[in-house]
C-alpha atoms as a PDB file:
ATOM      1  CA  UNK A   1     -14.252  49.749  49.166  1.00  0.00           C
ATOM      2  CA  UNK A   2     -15.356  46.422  47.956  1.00  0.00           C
ATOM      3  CA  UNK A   3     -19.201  45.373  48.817  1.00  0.00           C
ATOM      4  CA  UNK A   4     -20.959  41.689  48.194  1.00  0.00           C
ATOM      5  CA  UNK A   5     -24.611  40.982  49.130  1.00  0.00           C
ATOM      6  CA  UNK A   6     -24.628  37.136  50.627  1.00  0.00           C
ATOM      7  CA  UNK A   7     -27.100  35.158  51.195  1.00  0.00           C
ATOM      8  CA  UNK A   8     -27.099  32.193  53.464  1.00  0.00           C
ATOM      9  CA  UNK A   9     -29.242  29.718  55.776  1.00  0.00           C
ATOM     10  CA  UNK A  10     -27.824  32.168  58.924  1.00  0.00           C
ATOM     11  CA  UNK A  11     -25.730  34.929  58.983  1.00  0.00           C
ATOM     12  CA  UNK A  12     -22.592  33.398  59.782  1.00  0.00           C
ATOM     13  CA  UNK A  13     -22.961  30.956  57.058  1.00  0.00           C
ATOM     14  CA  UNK A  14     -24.122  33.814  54.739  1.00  0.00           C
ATOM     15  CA  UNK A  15     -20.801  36.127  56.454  1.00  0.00           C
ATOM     16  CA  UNK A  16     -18.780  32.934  55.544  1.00  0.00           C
ATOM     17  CA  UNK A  17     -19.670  32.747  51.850  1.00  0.00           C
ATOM     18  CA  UNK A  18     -19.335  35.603  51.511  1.00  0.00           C
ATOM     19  CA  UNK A  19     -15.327  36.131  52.490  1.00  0.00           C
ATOM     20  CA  UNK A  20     -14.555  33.179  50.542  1.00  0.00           C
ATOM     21  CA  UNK A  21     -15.610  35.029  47.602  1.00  0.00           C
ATOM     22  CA  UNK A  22     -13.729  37.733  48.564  1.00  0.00           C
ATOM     23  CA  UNK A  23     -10.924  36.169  49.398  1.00  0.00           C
ATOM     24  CA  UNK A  24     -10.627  37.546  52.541  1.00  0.00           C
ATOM     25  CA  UNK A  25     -10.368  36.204  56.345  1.00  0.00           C
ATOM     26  CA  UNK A  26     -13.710  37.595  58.498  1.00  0.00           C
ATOM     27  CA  UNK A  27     -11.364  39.396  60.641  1.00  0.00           C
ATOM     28  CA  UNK A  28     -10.821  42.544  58.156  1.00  0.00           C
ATOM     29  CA  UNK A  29     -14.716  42.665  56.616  1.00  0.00           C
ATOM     30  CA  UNK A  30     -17.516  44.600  58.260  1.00  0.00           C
ATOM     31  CA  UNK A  31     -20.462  43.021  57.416  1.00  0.00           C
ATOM     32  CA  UNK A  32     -24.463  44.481  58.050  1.00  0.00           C
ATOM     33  CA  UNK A  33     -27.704  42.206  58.321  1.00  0.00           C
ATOM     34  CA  UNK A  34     -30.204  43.177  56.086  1.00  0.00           C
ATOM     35  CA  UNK A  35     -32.340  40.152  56.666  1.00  0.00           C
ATOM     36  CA  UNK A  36     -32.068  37.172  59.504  1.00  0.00           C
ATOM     37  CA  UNK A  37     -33.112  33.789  58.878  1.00  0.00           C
ATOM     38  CA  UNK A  38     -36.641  32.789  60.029  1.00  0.00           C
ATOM     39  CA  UNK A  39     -38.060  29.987  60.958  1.00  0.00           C
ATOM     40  CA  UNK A  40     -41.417  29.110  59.594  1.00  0.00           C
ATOM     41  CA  UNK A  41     -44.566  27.420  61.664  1.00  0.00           C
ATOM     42  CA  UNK A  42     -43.946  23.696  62.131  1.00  0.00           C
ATOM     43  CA  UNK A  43     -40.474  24.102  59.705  1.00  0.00           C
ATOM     44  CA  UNK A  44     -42.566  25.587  56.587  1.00  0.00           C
ATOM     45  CA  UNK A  45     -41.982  28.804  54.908  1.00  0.00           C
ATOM     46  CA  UNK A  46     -37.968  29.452  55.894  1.00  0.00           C
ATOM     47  CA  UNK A  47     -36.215  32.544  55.165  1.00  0.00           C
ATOM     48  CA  UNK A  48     -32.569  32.953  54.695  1.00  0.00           C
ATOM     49  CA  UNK A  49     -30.341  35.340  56.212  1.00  0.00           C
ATOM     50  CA  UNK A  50     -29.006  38.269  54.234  1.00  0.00           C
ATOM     51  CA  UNK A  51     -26.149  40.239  54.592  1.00  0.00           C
ATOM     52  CA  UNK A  52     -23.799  42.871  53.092  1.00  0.00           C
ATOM     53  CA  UNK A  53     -20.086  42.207  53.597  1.00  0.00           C
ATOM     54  CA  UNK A  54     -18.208  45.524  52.903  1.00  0.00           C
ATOM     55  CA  UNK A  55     -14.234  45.231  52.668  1.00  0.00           C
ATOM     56  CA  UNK A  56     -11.296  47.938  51.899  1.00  0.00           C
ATOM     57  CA  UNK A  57      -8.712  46.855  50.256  1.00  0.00           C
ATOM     58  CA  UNK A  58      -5.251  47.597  50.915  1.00  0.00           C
ATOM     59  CA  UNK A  59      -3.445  49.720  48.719  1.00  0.00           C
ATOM     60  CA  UNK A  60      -0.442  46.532  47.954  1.00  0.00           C
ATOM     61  CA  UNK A  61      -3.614  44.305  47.326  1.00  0.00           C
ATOM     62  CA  UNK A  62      -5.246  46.186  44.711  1.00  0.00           C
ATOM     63  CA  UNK A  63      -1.901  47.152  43.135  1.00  0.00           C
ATOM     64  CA  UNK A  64      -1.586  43.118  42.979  1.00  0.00           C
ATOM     65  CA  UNK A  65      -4.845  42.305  42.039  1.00  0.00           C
ATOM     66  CA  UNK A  66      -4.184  45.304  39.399  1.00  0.00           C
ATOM     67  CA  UNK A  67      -0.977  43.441  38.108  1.00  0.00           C
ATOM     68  CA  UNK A  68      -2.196  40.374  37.642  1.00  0.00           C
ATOM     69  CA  UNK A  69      -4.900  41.009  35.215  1.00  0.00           C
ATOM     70  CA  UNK A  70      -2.385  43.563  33.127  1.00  0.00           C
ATOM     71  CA  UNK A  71       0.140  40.047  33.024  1.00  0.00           C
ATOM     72  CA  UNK A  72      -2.732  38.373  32.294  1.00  0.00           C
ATOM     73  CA  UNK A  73      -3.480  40.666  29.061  1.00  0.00           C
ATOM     74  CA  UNK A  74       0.014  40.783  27.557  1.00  0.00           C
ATOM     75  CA  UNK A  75       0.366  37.117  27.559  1.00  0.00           C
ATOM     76  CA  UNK A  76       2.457  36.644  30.431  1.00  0.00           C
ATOM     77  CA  UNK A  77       2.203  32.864  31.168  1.00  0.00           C
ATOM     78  CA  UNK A  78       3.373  31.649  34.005  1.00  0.00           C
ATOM     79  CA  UNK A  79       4.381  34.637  35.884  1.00  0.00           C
ATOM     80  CA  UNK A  80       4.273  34.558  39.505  1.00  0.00           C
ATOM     81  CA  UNK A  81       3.967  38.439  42.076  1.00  0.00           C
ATOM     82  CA  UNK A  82       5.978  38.199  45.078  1.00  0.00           C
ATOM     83  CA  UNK A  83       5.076  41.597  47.251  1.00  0.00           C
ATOM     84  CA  UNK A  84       7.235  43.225  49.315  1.00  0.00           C
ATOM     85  CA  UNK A  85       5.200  46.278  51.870  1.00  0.00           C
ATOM     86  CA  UNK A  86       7.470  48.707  53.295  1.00  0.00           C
ATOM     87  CA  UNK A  87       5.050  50.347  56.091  1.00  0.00           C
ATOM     88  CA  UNK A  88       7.797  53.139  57.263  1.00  0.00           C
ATOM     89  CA  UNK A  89       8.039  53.876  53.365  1.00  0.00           C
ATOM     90  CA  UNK A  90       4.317  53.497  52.974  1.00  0.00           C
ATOM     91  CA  UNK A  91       5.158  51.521  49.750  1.00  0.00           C
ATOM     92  CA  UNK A  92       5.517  48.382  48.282  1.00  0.00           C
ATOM     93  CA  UNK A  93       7.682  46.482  45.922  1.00  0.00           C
ATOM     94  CA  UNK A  94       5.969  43.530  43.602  1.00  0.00           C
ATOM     95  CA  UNK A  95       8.790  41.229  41.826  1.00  0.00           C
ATOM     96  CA  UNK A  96       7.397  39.435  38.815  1.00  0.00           C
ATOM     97  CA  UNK A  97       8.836  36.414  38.228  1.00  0.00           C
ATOM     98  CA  UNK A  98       8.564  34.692  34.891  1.00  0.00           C
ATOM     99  CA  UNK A  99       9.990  32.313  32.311  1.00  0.00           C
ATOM    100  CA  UNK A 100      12.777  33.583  30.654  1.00  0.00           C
ATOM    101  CA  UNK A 101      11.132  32.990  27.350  1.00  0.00           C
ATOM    102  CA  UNK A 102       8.497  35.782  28.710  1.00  0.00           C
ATOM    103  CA  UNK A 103      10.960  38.174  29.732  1.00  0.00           C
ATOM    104  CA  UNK A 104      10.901  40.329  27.041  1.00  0.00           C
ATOM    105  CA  UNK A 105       7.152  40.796  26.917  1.00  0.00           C
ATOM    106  CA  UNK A 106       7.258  42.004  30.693  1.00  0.00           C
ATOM    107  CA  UNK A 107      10.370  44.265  30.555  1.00  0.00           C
ATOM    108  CA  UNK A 108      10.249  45.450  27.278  1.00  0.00           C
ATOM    109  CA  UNK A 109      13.055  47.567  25.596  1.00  0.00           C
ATOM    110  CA  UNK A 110      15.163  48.972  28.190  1.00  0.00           C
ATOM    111  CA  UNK A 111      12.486  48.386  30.499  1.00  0.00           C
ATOM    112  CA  UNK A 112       9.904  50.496  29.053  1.00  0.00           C
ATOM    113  CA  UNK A 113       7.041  47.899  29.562  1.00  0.00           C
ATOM    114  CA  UNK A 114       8.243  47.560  32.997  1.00  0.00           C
ATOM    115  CA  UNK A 115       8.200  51.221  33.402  1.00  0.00           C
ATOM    116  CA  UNK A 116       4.532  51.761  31.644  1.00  0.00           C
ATOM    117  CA  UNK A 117       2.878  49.007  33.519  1.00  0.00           C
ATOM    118  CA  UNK A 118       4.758  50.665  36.738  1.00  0.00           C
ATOM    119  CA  UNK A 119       2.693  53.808  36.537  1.00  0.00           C
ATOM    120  CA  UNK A 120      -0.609  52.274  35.824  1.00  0.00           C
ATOM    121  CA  UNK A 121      -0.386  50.166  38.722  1.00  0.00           C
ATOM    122  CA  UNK A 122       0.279  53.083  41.014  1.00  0.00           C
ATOM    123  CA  UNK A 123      -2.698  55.113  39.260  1.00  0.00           C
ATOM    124  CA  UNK A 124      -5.000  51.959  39.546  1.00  0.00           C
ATOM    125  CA  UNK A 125      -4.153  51.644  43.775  1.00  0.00           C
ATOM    126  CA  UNK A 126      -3.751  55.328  44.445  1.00  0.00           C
ATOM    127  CA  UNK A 127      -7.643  56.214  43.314  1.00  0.00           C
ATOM    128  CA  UNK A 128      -8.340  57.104  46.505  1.00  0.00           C
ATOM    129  CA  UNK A 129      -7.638  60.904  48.398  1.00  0.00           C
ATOM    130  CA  UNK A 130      -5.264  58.872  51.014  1.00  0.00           C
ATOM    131  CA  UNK A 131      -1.775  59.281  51.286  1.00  0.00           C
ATOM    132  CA  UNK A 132      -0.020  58.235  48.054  1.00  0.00           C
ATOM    133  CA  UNK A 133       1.344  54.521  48.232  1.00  0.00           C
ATOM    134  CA  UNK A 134       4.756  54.178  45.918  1.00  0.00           C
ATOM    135  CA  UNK A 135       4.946  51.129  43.634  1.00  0.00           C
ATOM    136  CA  UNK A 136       7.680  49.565  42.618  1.00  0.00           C
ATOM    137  CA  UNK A 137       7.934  46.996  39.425  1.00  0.00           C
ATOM    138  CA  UNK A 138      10.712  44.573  39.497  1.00  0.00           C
ATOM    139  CA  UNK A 139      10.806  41.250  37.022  1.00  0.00           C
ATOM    140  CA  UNK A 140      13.471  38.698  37.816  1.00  0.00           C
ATOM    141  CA  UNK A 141      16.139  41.079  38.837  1.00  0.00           C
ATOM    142  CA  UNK A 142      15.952  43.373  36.119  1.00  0.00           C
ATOM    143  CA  UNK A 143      16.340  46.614  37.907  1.00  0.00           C
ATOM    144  CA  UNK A 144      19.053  45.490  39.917  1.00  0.00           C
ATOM    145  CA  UNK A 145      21.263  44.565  36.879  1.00  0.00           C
ATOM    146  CA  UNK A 146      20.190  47.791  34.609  1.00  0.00           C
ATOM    147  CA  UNK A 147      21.699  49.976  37.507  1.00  0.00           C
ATOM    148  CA  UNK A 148      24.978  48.137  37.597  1.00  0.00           C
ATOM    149  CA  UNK A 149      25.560  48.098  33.946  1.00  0.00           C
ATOM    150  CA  UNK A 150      24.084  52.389  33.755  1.00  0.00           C
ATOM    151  CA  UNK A 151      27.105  52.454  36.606  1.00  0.00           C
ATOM    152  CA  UNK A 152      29.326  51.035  34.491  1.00  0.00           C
ATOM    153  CA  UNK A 153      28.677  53.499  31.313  1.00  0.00           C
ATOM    154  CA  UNK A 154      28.108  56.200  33.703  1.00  0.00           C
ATOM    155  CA  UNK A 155      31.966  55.623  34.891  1.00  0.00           C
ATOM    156  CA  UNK A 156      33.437  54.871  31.410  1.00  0.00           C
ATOM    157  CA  UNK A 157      31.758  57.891  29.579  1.00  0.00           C
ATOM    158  CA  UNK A 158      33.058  59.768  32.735  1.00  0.00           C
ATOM    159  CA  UNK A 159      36.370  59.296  32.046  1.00  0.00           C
ATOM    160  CA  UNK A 160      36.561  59.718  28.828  1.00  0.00           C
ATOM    161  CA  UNK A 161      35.031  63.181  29.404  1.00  0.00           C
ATOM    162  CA  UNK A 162      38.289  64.088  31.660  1.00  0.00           C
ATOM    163  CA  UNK A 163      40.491  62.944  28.788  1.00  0.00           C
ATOM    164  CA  UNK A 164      39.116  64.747  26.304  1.00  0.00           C
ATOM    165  CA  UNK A 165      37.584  67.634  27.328  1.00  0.00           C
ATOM    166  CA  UNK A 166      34.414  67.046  25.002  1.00  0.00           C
ATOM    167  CA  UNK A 167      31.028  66.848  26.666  1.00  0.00           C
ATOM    168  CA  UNK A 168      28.546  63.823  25.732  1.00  0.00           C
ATOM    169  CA  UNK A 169      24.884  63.354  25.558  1.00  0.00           C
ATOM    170  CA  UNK A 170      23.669  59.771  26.473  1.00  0.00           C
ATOM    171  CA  UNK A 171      20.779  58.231  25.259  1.00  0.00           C
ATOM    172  CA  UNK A 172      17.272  59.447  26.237  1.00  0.00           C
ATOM    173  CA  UNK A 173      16.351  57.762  29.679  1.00  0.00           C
ATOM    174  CA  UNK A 174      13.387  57.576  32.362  1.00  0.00           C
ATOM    175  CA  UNK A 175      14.048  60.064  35.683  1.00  0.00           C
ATOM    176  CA  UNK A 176      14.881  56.338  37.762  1.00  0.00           C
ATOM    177  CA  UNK A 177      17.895  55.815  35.208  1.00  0.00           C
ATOM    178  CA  UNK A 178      19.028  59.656  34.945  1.00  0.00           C
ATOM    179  CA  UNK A 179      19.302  59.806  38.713  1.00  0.00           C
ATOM    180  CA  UNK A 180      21.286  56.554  38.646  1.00  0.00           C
ATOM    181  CA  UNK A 181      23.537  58.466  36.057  1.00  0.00           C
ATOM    182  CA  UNK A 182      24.286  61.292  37.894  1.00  0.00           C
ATOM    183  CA  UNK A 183      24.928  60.106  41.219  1.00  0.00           C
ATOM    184  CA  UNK A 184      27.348  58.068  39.855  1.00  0.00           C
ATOM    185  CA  UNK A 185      29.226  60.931  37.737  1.00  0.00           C
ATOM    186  CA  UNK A 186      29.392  63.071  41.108  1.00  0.00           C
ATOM    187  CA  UNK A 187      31.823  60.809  42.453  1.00  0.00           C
ATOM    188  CA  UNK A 188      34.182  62.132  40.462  1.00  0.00           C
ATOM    189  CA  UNK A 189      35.901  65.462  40.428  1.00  0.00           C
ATOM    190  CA  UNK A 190      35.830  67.696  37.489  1.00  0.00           C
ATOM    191  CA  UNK A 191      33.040  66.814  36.058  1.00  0.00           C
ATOM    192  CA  UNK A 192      29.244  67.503  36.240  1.00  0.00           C
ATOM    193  CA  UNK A 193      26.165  66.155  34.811  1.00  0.00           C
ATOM    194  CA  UNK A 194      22.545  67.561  33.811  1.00  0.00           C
ATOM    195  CA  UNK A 195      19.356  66.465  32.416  1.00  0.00           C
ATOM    196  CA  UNK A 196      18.085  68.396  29.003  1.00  0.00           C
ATOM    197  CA  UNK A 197      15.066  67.911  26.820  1.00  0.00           C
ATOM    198  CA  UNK A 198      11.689  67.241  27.026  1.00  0.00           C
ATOM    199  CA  UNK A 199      10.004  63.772  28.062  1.00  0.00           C
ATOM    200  CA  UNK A 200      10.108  61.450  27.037  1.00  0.00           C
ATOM    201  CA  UNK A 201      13.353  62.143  24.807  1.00  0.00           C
ATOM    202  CA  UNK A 202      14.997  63.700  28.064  1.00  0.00           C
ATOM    203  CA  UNK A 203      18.609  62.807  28.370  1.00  0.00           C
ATOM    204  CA  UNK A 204      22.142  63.404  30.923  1.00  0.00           C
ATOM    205  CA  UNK A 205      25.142  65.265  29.544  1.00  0.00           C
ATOM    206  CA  UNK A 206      28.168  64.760  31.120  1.00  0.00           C
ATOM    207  CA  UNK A 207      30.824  67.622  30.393  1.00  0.00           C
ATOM    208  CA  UNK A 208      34.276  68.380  32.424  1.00  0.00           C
ATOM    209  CA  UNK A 209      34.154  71.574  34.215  1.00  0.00           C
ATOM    210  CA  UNK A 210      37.726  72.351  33.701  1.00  0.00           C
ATOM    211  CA  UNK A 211      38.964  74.375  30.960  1.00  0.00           C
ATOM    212  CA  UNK A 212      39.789  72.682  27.579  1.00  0.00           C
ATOM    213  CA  UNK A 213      43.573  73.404  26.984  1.00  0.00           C
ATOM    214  CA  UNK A 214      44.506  75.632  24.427  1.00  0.00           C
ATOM    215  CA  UNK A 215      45.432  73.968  20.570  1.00  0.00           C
ATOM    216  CA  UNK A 216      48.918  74.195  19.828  1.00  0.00           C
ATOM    217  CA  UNK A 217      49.626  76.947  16.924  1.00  0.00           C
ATOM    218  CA  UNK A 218      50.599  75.009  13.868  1.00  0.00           C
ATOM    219  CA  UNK A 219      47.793  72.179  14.187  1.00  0.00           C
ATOM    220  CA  UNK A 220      49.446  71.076  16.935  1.00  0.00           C
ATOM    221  CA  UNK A 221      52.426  69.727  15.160  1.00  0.00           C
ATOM    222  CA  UNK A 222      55.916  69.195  17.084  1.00  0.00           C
ATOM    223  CA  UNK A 223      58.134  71.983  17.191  1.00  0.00           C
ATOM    224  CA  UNK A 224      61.057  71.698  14.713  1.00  0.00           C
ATOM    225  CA  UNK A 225      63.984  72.889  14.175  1.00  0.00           C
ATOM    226  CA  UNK A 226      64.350  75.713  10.849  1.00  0.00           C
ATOM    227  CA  UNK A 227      66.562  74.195   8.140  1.00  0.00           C
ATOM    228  CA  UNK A 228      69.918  76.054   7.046  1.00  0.00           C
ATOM    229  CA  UNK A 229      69.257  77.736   4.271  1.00  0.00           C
ATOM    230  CA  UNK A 230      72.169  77.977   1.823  1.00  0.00           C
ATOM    231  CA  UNK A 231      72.725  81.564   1.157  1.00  0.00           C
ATOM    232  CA  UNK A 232      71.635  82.617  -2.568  1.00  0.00           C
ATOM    233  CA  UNK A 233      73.851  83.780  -5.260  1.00  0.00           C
ATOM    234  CA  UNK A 234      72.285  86.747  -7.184  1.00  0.00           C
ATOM    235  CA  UNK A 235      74.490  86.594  -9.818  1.00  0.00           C
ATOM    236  CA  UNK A 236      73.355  86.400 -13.812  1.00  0.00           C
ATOM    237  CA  UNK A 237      74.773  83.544 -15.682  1.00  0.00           C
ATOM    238  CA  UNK A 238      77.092  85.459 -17.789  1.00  0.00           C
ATOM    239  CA  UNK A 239      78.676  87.002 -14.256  1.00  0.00           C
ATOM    240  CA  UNK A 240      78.841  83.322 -12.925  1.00  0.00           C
ATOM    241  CA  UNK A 241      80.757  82.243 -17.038  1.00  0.00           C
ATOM    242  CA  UNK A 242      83.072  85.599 -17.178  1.00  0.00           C
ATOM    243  CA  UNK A 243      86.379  84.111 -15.403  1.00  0.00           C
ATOM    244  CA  UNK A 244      85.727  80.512 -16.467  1.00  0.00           C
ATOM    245  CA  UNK A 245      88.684  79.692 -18.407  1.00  0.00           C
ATOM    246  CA  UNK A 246      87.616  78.885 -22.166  1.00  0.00           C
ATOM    247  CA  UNK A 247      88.964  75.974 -24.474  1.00  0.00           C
ATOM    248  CA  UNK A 248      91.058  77.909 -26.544  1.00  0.00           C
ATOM    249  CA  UNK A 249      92.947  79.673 -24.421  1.00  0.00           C
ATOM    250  CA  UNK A 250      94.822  76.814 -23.340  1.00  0.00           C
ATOM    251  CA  UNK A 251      97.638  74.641 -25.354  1.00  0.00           C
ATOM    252  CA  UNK A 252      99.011  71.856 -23.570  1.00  0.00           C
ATOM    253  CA  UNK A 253      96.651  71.962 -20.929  1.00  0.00           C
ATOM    254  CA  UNK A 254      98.049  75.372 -19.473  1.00  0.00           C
ATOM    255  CA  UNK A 255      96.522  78.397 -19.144  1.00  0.00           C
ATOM    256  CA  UNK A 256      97.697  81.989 -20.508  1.00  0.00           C
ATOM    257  CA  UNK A 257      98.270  83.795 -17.547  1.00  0.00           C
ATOM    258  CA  UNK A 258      99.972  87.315 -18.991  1.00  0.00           C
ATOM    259  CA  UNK A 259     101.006  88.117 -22.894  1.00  0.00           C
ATOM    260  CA  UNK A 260     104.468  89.432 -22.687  1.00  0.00           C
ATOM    261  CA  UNK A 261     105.257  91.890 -25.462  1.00  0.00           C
ATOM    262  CA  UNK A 262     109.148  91.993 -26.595  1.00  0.00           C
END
């Protein structure tokens, strides 16, 4: 609860001033007189009113009010909050918009800024022992186009999971992106996906739940055919020479096939 201690001619004026510093319309401040105005003998010796104006501030205001001075300290010129309350949700989404030359400074590496500056603002509006109030950082879009393009790896790492048979670990990511991750990968059949690790190095593994075919014997070459063989001759080289005819036992080029004896 915010409190400011006004003083003014009356109390209306003094209620007035009051709200304007505040920023607030009269309708949503409670305010207590501590002193009215008086009126002195013959107009001498006037007092002014006094009064305490007492405000609560929504839980989407302070998270805003919250925002702006964080921008404020990382140099975010320019940047504009556009909030979003979603009463049924009790929560509320704040869009920074901002230059795109001051993009980076905002979002930060795969929206870790973003992410960081997230949680402190729902620390900073959630003080209180009322029901917690979700906050939700956006900046230009960002968190729209990180979920189609974790979609997109989430589908493509999927499938090469099925072809393979080989399980892969992505990249540590926050729980916002992991959930993205696997609701995508349960579209499909025969596969699964699970978080491992610790924060903030936590991470998804995709793997295929159906069994990894067995390697072909032979390092999974192609079946060929055995060559003939040509059959071996045992024989010693003096075996293989003993019928081979010799020069000198022909004349004329004919061999002596039997010595007749007369």
């Amino acid at each position: 609860m915010t409190q400011l201690i006004q003083t003014g001619k009356t109390v209306a004026e003094a209620t007035q001033l009051a709200c304007e510093k505040l920023g607030v319309p009269q309708e949503r401040v409670t305010v207590e007189v501590l002193e009215e105005e008086k009126k002195g003998l013959f107009g001498f010796g006037k007092a002014d009113a006094r009064v305490r104006v007492s405000y609560e501030e929504r839980k989407d205001e302070a998270a805003v009010a919250y925002l702006k001075m964080m921008l404020q300290g990382i140099g975010a010129v320019g940047a504009e909050i556009r909030c979003t309350c979603n009463e049924e949700e009790n929560s509320c989404l704040l869009d920074i918009v901002v230059p795109e030359e001051h993009m980076g400074v905002v979002i930060g590496r795969h929206g870790e800024t973003l992410d960081s500056m997230q949680y402190l603002t729902s620390l900073a509006c959630n003080r209180s022992d009322e029901a917690y109030y979700r906050v939700v950082l956006d900046c230009n879009n960002y968190r729209e186009k990180r979920k189609k393009a974790l979609e997109e790896l989430a589908v493509k790492i999927t499938k090469t999971v099925l072809r393979t048979g080989r399980p892969v670990t992505l990249e540590p990511m926050n729980p916002y992106e992991r959930r993205i991750i696997h609701a995508k990968v349960s579209e499909f059949e025969d596969t699964e996906s699970k978080s491992v690790g610790v924060e903030p190095n936590r991470c998804v593994v995709i793997r295929s739940t159906k069994p990894r075919p067995e390697a072909k014997k032979g390092g999974g070459r192609r079946d060929r055919r055995p060559r003939e063989q040509k059959p071996v001759d045992f024989r010693t080289s003096f075996e293989k020479d003993y019928k081979k005819p010799k020069p000198e036992d022909s004349i004329g080029g004919e061999l002596y096939g039997k010595i007749e004896i007369e």
